[in-house]
C-alpha atoms as a PDB file:
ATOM      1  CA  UNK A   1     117.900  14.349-257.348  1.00  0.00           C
ATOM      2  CA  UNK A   2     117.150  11.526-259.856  1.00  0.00           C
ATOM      3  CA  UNK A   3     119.042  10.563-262.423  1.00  0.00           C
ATOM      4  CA  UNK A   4     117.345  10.813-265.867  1.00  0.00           C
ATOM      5  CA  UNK A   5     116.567   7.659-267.609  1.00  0.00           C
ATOM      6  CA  UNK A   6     116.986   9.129-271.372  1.00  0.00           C
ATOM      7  CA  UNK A   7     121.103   9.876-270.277  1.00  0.00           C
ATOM      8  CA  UNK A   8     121.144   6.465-268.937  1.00  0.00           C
ATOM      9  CA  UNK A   9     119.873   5.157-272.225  1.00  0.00           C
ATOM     10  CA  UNK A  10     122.109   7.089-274.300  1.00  0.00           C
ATOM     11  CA  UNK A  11     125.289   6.112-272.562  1.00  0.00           C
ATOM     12  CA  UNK A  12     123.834   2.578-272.657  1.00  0.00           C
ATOM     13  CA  UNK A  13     123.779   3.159-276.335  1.00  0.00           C
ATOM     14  CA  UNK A  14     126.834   4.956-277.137  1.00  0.00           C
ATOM     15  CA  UNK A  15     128.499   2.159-275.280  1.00  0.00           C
ATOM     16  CA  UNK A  16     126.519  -0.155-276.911  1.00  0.00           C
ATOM     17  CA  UNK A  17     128.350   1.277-280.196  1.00  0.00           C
ATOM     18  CA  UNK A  18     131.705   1.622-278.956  1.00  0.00           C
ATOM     19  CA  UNK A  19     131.577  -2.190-278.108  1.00  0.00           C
ATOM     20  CA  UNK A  20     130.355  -2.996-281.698  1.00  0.00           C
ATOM     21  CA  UNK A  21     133.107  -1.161-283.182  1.00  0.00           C
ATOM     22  CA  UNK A  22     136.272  -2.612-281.483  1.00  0.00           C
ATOM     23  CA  UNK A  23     134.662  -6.338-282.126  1.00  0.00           C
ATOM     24  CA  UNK A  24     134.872  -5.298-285.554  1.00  0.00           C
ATOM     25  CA  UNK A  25     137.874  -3.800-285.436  1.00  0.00           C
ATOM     26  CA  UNK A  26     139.333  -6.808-284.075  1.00  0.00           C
ATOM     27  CA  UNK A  27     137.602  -9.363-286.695  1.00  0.00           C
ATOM     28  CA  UNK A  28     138.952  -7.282-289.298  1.00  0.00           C
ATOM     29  CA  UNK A  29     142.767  -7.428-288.018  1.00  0.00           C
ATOM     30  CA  UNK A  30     141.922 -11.197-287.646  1.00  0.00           C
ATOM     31  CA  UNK A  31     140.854 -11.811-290.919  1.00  0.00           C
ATOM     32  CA  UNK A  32     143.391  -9.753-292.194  1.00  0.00           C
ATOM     33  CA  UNK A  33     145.993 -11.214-290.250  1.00  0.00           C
ATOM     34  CA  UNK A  34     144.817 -15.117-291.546  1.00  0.00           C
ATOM     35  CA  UNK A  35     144.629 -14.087-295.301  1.00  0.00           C
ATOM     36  CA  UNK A  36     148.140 -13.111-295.531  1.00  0.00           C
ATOM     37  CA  UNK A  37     149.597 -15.894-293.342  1.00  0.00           C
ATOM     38  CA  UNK A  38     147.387 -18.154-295.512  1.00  0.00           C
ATOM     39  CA  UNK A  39     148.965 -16.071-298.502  1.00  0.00           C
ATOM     40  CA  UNK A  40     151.962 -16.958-297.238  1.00  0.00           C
ATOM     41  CA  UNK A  41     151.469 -20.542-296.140  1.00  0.00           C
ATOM     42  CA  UNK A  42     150.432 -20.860-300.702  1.00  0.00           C
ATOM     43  CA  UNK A  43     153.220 -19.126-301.539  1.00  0.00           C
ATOM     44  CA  UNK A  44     155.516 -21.345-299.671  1.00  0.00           C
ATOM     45  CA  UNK A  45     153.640 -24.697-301.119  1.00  0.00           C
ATOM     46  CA  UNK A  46     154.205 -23.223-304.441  1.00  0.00           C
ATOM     47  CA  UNK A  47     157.517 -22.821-303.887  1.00  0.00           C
ATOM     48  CA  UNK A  48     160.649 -24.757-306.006  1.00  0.00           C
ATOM     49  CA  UNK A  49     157.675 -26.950-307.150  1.00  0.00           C
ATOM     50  CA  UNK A  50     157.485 -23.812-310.577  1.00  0.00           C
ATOM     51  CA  UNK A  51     159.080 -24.454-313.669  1.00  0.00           C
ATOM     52  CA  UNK A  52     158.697 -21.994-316.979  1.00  0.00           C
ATOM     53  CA  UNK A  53     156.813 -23.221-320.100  1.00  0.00           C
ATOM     54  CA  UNK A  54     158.108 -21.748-323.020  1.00  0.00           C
ATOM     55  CA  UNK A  55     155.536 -21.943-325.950  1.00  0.00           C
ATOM     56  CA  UNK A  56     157.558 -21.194-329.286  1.00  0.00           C
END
């Protein structure tokens, strides 16, 4: 019995998918995962170098 080429194609696809999701899955923990340690990295530059301006 043959296989069926359409099945083929659609698994090809649907894994085709999958794949595309979990890259962007991943760049999206990665770019979350940079902003705050960049966050962090400002915040740490910024700090003891603030003062208070009081404007009377």
């Amino acid at each position: 019995m043959e296989p069926k080429t359409g099945n083929d194609e659609s698994n090809r696809a649907l894994s085709k998918a999958y794949d595309h999701v979990l890259r962007q899955k991943r760049m999206n923990e990665s770019l979350i995962k940079w902003s705050m340690n960049y966050s962090d990295l400002l915040k740490a530059n910024d700090g003891g170098m603030g003062f208070t301006l009081y404007l009377l």
